[in-house]
PDB file of N, CA and C in Angstrom:
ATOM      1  N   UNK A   1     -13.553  -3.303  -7.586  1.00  0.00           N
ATOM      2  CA  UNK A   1     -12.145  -3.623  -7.433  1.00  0.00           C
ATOM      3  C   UNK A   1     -11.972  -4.630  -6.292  1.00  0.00           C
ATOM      4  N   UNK A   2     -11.006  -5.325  -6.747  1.00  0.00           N
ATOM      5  CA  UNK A   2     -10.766  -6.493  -5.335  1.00  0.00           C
ATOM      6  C   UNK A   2      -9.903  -6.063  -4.626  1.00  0.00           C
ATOM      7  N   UNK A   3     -10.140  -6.115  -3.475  1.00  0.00           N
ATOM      8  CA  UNK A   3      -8.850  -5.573  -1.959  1.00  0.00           C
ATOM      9  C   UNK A   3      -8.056  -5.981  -2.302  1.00  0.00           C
ATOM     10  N   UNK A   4      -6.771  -4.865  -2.160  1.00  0.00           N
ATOM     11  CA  UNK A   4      -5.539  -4.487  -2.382  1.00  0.00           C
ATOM     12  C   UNK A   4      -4.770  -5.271  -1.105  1.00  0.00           C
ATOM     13  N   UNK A   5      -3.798  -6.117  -2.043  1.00  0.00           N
ATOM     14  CA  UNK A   5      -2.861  -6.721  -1.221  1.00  0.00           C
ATOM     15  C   UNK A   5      -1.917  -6.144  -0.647  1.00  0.00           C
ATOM     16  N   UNK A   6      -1.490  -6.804   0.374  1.00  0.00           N
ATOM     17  CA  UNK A   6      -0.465  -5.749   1.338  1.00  0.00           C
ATOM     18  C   UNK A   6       0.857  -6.651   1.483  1.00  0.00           C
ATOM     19  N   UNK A   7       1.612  -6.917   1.339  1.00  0.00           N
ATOM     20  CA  UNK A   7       2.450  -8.053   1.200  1.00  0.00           C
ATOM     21  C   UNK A   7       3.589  -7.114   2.184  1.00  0.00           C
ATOM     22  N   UNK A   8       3.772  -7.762   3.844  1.00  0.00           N
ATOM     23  CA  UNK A   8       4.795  -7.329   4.627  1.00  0.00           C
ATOM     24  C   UNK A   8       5.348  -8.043   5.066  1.00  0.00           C
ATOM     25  N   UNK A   9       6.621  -7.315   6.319  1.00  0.00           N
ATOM     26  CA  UNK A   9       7.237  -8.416   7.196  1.00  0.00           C
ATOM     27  C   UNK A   9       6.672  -7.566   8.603  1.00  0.00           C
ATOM     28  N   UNK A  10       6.127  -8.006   9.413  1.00  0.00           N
ATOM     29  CA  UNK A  10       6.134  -7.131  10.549  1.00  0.00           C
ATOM     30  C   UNK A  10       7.296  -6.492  11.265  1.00  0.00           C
ATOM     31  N   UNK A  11       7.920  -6.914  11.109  1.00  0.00           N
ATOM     32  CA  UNK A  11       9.229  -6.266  11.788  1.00  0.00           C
ATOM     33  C   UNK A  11      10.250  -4.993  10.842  1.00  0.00           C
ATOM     34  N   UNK A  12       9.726  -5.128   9.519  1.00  0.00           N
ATOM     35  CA  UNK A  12      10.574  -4.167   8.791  1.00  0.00           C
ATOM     36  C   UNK A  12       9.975  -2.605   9.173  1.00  0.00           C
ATOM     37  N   UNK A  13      10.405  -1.706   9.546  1.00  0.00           N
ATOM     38  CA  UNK A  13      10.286  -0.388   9.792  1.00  0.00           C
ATOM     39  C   UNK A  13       9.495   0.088   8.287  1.00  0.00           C
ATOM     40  N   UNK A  14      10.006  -0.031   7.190  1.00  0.00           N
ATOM     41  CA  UNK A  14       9.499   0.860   6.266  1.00  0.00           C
ATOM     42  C   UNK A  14       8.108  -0.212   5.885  1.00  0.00           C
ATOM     43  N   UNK A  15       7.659  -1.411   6.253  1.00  0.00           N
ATOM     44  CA  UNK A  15       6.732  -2.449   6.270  1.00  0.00           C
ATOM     45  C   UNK A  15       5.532  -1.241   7.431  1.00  0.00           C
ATOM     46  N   UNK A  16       5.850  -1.016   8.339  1.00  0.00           N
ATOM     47  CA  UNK A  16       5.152  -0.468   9.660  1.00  0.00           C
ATOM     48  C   UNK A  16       4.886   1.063   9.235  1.00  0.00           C
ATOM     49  N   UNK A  17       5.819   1.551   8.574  1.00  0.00           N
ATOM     50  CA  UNK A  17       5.395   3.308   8.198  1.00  0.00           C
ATOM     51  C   UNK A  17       4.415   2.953   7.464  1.00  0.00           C
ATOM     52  N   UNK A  18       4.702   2.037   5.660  1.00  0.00           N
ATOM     53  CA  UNK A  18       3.393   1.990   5.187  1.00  0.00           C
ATOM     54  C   UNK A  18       2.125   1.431   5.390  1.00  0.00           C
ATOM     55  N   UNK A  19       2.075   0.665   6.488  1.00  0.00           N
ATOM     56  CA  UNK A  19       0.770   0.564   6.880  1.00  0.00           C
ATOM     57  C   UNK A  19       0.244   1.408   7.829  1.00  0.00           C
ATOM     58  N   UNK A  20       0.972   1.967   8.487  1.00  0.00           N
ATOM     59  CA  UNK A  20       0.276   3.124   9.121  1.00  0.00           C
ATOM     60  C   UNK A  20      -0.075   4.433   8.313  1.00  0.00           C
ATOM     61  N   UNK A  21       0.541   4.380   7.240  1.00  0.00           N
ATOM     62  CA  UNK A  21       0.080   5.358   6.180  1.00  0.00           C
ATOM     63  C   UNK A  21      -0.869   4.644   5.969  1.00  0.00           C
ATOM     64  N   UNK A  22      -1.330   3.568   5.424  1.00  0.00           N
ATOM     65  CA  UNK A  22      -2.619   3.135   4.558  1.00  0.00           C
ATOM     66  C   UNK A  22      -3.801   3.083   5.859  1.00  0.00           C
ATOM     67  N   UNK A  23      -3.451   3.207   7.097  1.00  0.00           N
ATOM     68  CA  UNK A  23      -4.372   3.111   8.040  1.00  0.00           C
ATOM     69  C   UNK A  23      -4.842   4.865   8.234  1.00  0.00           C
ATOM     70  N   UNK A  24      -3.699   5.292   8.279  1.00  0.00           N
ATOM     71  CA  UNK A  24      -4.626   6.764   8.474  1.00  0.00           C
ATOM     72  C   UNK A  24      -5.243   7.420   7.026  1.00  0.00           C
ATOM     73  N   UNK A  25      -5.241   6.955   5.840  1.00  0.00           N
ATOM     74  CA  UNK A  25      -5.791   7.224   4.526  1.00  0.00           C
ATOM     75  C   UNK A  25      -6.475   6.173   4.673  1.00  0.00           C
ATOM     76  N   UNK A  26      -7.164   5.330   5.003  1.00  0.00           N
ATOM     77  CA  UNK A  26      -8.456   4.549   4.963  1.00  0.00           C
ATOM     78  C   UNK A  26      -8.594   4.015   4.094  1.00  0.00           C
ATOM     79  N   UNK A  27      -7.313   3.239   3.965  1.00  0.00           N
ATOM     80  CA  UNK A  27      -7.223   1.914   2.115  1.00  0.00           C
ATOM     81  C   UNK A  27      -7.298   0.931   2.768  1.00  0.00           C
ATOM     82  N   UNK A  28      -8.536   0.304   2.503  1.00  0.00           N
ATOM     83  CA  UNK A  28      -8.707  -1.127   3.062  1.00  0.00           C
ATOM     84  C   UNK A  28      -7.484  -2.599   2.537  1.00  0.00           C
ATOM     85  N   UNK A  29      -7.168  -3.121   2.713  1.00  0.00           N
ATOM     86  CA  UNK A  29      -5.978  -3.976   2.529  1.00  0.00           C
ATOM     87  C   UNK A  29      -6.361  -5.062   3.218  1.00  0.00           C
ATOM     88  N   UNK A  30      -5.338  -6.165   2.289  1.00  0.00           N
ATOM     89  CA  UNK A  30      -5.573  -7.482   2.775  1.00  0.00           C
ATOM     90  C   UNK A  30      -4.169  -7.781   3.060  1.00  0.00           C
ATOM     91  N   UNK A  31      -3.940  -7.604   4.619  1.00  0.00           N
ATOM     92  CA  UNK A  31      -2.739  -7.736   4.490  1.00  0.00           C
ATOM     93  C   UNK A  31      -1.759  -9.414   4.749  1.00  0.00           C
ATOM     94  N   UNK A  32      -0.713  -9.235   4.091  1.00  0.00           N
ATOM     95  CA  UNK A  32       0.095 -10.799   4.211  1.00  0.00           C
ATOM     96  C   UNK A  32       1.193 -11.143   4.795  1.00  0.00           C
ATOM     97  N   UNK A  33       1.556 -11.786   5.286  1.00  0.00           N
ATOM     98  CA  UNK A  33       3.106 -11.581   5.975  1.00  0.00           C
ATOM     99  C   UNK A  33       4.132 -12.800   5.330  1.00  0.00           C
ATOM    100  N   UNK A  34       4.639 -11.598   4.647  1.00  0.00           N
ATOM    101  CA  UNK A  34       5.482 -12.115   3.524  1.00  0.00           C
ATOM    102  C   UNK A  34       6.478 -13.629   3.757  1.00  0.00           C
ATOM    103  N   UNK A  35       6.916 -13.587   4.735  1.00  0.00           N
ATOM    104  CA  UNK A  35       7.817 -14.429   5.077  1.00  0.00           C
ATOM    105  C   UNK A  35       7.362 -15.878   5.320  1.00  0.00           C
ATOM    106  N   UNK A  36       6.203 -15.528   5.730  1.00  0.00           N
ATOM    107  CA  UNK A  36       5.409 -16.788   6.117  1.00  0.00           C
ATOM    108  C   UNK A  36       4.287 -17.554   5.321  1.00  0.00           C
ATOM    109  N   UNK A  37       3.949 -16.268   4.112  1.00  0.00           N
ATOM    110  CA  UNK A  37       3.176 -16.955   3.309  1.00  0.00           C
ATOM    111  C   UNK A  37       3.926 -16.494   2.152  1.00  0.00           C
ATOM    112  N   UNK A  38       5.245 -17.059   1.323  1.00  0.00           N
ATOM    113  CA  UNK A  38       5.919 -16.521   0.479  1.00  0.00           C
ATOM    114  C   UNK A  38       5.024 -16.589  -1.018  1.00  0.00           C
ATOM    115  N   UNK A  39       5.503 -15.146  -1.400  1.00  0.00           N
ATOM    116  CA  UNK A  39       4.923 -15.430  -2.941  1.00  0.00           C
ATOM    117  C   UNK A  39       5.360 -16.357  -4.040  1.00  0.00           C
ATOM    118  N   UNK A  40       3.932 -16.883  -4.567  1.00  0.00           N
ATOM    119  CA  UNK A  40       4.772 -18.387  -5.470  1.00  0.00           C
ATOM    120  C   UNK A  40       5.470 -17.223  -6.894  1.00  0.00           C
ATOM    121  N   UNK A  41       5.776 -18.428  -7.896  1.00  0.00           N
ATOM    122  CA  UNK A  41       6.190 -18.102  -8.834  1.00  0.00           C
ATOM    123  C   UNK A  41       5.545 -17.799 -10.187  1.00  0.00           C
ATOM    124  N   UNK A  42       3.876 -18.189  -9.844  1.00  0.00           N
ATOM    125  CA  UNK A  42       3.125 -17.586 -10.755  1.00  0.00           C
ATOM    126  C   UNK A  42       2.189 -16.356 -10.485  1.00  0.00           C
ATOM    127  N   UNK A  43       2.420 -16.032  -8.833  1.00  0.00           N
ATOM    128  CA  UNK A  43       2.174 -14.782  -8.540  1.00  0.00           C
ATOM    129  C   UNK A  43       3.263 -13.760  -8.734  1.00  0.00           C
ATOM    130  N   UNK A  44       4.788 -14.016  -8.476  1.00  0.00           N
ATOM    131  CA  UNK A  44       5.678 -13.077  -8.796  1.00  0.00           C
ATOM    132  C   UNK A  44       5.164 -12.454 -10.537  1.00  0.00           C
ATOM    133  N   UNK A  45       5.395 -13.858 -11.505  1.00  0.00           N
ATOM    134  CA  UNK A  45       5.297 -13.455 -12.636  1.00  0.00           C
ATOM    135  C   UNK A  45       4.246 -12.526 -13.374  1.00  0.00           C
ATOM    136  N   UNK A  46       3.059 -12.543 -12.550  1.00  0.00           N
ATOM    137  CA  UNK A  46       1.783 -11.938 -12.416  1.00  0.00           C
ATOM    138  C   UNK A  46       1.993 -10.675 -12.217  1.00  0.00           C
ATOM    139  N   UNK A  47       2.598 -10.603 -10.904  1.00  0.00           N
ATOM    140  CA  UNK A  47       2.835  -9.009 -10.074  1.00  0.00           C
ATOM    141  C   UNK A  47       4.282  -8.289 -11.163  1.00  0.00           C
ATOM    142  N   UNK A  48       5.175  -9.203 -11.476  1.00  0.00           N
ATOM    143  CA  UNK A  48       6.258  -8.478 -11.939  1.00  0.00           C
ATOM    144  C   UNK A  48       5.679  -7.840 -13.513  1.00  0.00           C
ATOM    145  N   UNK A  49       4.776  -8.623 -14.035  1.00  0.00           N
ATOM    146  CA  UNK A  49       4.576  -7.996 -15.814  1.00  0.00           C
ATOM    147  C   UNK A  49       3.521  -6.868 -15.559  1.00  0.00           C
ATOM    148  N   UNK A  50       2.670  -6.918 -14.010  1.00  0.00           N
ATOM    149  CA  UNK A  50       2.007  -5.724 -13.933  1.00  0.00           C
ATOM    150  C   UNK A  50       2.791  -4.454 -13.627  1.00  0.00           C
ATOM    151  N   UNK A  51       3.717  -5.066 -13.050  1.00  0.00           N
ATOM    152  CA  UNK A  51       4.315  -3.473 -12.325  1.00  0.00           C
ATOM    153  C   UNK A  51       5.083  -2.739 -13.473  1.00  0.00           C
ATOM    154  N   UNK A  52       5.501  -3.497 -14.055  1.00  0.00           N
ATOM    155  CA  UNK A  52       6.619  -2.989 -15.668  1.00  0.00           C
ATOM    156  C   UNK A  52       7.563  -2.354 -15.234  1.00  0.00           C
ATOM    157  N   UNK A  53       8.035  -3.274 -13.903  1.00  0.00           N
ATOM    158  CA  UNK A  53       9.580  -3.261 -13.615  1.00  0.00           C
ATOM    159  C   UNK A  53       9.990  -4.242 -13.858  1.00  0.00           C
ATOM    160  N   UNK A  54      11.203  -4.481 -14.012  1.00  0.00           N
ATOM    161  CA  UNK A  54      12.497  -5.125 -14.209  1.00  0.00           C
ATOM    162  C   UNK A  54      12.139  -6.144 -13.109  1.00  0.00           C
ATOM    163  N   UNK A  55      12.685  -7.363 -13.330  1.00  0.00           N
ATOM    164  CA  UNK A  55      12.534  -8.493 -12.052  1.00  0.00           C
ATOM    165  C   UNK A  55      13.703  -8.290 -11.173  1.00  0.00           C
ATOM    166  N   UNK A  56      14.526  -7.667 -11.356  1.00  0.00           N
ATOM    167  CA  UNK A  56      16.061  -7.271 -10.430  1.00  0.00           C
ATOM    168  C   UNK A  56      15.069  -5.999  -9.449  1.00  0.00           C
ATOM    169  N   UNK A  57      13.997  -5.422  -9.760  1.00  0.00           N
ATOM    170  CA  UNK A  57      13.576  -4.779  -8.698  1.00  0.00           C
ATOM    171  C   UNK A  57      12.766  -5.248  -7.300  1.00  0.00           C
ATOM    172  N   UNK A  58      12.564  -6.531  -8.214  1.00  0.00           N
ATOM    173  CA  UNK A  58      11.399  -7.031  -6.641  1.00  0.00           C
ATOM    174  C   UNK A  58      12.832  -7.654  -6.124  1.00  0.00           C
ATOM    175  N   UNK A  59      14.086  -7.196  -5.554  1.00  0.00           N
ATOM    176  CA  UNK A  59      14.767  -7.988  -5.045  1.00  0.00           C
ATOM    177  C   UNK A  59      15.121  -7.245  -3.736  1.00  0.00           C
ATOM    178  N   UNK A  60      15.003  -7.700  -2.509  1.00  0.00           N
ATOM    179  CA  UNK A  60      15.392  -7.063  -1.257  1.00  0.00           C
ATOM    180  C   UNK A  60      16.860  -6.946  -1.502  1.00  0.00           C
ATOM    181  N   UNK A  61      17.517  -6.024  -2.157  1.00  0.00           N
ATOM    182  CA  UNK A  61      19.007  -5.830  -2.076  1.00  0.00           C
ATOM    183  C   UNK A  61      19.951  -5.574  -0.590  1.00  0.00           C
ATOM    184  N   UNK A  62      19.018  -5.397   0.256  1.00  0.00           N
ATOM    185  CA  UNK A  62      19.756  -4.785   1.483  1.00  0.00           C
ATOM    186  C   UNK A  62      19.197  -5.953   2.406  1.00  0.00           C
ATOM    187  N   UNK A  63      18.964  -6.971   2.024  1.00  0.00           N
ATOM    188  CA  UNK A  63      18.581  -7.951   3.136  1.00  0.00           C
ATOM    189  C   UNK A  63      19.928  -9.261   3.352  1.00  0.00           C
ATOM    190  N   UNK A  64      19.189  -9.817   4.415  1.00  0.00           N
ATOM    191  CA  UNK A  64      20.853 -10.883   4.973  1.00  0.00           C
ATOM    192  C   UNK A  64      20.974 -11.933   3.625  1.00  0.00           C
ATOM    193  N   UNK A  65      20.254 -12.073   3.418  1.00  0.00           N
ATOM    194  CA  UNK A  65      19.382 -13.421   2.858  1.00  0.00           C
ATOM    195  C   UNK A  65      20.238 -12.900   1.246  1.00  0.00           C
ATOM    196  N   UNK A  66      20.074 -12.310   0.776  1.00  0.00           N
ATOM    197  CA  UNK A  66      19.998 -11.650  -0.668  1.00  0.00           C
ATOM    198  C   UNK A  66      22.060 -11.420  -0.274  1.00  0.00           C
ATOM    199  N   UNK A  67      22.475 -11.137   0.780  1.00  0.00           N
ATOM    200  CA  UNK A  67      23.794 -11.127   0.967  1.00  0.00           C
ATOM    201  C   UNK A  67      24.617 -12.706   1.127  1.00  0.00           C
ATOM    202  N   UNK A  68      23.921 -13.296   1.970  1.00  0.00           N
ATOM    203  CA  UNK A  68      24.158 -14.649   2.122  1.00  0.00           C
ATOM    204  C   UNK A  68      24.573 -15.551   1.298  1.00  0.00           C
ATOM    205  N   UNK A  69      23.687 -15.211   0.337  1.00  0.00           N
ATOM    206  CA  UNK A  69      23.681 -16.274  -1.060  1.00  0.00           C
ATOM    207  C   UNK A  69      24.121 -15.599  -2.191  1.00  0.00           C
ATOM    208  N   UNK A  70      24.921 -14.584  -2.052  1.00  0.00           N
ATOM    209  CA  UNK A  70      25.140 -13.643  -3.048  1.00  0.00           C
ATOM    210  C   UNK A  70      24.436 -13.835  -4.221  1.00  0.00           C
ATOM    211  N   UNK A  71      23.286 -13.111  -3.990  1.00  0.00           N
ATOM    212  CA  UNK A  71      22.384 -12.470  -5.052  1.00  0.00           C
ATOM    213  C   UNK A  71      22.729 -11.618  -5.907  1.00  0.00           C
ATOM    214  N   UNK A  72      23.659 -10.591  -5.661  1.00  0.00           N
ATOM    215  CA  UNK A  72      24.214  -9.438  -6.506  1.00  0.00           C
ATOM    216  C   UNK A  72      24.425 -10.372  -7.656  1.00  0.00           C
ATOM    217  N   UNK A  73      25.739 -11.569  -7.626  1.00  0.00           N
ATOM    218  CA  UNK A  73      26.043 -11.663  -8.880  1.00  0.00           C
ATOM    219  C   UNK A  73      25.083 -12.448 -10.027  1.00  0.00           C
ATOM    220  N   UNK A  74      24.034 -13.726  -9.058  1.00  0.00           N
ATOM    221  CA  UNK A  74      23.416 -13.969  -9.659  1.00  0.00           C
ATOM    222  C   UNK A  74      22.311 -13.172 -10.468  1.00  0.00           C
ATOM    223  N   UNK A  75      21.579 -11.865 -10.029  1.00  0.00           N
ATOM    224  CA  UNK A  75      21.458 -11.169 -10.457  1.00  0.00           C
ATOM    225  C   UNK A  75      21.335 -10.785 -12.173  1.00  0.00           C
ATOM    226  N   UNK A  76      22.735 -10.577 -11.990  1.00  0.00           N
ATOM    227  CA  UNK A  76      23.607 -10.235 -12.801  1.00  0.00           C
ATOM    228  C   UNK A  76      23.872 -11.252 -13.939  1.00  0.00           C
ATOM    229  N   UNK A  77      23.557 -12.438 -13.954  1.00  0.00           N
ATOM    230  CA  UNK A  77      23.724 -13.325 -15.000  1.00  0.00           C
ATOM    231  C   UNK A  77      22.400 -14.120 -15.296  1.00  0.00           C
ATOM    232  N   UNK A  78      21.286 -14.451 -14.198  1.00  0.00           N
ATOM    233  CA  UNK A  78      20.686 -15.432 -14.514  1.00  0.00           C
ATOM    234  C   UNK A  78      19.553 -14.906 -15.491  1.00  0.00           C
ATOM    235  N   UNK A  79      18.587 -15.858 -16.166  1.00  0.00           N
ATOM    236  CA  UNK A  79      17.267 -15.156 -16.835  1.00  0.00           C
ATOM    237  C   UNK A  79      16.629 -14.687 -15.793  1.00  0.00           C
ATOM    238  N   UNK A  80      15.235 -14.099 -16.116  1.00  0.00           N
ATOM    239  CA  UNK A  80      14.217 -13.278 -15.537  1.00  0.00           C
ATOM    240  C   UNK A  80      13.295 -14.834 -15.022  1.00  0.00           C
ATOM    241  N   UNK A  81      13.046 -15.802 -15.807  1.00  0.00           N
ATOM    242  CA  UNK A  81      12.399 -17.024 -15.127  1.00  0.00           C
ATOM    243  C   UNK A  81      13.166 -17.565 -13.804  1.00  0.00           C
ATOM    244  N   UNK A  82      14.700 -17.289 -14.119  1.00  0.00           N
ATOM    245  CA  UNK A  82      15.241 -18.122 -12.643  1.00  0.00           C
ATOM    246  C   UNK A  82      15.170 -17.332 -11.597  1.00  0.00           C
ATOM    247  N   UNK A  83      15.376 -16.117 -12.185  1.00  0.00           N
ATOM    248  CA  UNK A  83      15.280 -14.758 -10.790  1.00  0.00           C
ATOM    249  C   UNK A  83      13.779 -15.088 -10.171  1.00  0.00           C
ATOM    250  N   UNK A  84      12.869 -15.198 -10.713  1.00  0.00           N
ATOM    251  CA  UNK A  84      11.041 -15.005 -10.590  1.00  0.00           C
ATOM    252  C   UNK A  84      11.763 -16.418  -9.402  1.00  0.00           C
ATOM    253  N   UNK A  85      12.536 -17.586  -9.670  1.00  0.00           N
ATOM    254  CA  UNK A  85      12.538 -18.927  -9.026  1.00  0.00           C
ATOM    255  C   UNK A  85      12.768 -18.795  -7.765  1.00  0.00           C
ATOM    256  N   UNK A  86      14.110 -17.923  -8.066  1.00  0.00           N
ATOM    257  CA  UNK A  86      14.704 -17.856  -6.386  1.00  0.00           C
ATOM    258  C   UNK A  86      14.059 -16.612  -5.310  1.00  0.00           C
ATOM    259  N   UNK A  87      13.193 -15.859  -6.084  1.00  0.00           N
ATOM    260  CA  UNK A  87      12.502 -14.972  -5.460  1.00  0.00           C
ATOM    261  C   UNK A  87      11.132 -16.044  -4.704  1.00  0.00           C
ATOM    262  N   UNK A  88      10.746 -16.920  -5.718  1.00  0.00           N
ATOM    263  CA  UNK A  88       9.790 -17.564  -4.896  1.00  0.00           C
ATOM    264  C   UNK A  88      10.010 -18.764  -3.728  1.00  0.00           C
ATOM    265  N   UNK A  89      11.549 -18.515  -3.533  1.00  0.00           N
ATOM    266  CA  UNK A  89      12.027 -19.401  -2.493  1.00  0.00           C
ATOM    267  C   UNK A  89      12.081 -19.075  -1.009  1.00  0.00           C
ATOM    268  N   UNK A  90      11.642 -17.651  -0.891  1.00  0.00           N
ATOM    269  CA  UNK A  90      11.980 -17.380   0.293  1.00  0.00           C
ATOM    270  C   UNK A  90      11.396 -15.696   0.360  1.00  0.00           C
ATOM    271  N   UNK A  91      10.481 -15.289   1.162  1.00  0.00           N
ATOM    272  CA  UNK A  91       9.692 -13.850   1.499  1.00  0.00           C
ATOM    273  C   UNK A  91      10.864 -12.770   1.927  1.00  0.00           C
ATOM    274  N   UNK A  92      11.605 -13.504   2.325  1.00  0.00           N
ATOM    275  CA  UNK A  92      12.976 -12.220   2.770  1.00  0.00           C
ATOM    276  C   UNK A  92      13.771 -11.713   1.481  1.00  0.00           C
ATOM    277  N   UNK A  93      13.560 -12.392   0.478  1.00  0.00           N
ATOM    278  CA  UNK A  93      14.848 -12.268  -0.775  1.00  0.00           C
ATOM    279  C   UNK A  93      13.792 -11.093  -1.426  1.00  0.00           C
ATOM    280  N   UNK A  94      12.532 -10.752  -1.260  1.00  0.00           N
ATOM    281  CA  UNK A  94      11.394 -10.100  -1.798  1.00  0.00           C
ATOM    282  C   UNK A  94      11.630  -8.713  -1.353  1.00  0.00           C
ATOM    283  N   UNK A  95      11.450  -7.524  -1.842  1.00  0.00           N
ATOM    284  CA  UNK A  95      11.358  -6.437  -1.521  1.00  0.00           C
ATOM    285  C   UNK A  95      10.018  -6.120  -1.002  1.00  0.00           C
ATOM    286  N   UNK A  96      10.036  -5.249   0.109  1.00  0.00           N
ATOM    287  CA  UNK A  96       9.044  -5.006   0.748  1.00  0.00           C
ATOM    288  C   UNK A  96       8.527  -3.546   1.157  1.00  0.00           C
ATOM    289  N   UNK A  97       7.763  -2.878   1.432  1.00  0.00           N
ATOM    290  CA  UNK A  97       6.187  -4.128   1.229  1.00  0.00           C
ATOM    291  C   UNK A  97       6.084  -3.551  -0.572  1.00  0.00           C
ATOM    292  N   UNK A  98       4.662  -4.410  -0.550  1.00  0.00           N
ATOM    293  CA  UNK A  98       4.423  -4.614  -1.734  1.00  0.00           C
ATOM    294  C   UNK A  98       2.912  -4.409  -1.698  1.00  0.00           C
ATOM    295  N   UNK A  99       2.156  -3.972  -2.592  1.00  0.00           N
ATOM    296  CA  UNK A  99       0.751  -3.219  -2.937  1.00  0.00           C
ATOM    297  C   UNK A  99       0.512  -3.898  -4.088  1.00  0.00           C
ATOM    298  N   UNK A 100      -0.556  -4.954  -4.119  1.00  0.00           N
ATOM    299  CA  UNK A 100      -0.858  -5.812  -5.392  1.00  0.00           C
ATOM    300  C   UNK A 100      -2.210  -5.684  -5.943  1.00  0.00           C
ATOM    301  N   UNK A 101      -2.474  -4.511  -6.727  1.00  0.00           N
ATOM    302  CA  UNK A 101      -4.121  -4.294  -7.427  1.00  0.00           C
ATOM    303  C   UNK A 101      -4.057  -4.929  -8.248  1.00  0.00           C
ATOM    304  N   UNK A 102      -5.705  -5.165  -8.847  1.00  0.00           N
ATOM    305  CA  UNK A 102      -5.787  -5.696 -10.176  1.00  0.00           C
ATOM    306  C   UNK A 102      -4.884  -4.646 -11.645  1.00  0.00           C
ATOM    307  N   UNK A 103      -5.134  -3.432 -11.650  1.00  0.00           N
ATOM    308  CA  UNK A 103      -4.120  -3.257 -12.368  1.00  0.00           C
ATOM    309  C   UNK A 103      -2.675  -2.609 -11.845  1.00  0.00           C
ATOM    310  N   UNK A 104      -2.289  -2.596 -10.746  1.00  0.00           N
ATOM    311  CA  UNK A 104      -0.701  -2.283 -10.913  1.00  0.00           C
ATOM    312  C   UNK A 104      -0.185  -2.910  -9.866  1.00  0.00           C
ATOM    313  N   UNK A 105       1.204  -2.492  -9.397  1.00  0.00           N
ATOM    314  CA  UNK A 105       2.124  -3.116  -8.534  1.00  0.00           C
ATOM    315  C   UNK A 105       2.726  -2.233  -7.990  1.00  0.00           C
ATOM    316  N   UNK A 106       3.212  -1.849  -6.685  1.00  0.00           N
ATOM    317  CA  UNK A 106       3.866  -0.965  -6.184  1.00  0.00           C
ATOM    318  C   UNK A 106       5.052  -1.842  -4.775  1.00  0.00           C
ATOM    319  N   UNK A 107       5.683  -1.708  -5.854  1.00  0.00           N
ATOM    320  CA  UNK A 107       6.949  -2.694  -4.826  1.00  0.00           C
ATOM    321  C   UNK A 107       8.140  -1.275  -4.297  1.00  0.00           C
ATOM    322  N   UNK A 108       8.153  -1.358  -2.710  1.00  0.00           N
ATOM    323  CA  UNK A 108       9.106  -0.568  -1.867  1.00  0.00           C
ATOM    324  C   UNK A 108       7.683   0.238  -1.419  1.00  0.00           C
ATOM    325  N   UNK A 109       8.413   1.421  -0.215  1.00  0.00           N
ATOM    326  CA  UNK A 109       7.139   2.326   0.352  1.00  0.00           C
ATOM    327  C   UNK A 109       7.919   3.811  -0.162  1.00  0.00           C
ATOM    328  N   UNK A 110       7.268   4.504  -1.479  1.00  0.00           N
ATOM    329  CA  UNK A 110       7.524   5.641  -1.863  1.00  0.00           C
ATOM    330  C   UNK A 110       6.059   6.361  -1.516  1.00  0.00           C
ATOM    331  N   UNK A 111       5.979   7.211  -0.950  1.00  0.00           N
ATOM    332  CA  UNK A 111       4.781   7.644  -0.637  1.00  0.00           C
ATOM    333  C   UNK A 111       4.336   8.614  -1.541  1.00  0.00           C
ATOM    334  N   UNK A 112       5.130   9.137  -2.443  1.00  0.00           N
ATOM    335  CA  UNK A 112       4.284   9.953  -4.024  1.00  0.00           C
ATOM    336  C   UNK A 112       3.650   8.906  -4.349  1.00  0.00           C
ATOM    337  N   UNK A 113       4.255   7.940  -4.665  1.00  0.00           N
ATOM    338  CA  UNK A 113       4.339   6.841  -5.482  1.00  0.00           C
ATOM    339  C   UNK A 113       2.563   6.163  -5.262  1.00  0.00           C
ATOM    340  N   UNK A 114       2.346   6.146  -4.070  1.00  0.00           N
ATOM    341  CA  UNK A 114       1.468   5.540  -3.147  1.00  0.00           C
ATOM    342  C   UNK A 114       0.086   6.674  -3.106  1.00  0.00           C
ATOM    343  N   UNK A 115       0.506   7.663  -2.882  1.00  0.00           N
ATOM    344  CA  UNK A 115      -0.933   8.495  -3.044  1.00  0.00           C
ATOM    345  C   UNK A 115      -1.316   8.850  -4.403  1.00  0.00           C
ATOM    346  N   UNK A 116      -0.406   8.400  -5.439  1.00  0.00           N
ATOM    347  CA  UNK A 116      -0.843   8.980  -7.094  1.00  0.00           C
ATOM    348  C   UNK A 116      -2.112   7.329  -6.976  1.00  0.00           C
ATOM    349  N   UNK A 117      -0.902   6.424  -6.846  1.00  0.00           N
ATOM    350  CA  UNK A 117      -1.835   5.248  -7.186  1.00  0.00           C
ATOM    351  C   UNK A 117      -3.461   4.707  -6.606  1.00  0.00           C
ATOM    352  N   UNK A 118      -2.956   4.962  -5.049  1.00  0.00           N
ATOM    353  CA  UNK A 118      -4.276   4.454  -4.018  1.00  0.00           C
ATOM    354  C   UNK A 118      -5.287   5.560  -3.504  1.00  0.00           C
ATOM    355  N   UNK A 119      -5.026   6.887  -4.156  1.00  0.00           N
ATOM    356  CA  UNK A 119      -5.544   8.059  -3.823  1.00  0.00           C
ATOM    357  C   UNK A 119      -6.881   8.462  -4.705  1.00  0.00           C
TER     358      UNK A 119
END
């Protein structure tokens, strides 16, 4: 298996719980800092058809950025290619963190969620 991506912001609190979870369970990770190395648009599309969520989920709903530019409504009207667009415009509009294996995706820090998969 190839090391599991870690896709964060350092400063987000629930970014810092799950890596200190993956540090005291001993999951090696490659970790990224989202903001600064944003995900393109043929990695979103990659990560979004693995996870077999909805592309309205990789969306930081509670961020400035995603308020700013009112995302809600676009959301709400555009295709799944333009959403994948404006997600690859910027690491803050991205929900975080994010866990990228060869087979799945684990976008937000649910920790069932996290020990079924990396356990």
């Amino acid at each position: 298996m190839k090391k599991i991506l870690f896709l964060q912001y350092p400063k987000c609190s629930t970014c810092q719980k799950a890596a200190k979870w993956l540090k005291e369970n001993n999951i090696d990770v490659e970790s990224r800092h989202i903001a600064e190395n944003n995900p393109t648009v043929d990695e979103l599309t990659s990560w979004i058809e693995r996870s077999k969520l909805p592309v309205t989920k990789f969306f930081n709903t509670s961020g400035n950025v995603y308020k700013e530019q009112n995302l809600k409504e676009k959301v709400k009207t555009e295709s799944d290619e333009e959403l994948v667009k404006i997600l690859a415009t910027n690491g803050m509009v991205v929900k975080r963190p994010l866990i990228v294996a060869d087979d799945f995706v684990l976008v937000g820090f649910k920790e069932d969620e996290w020990v079924t998969q990396l356990k």
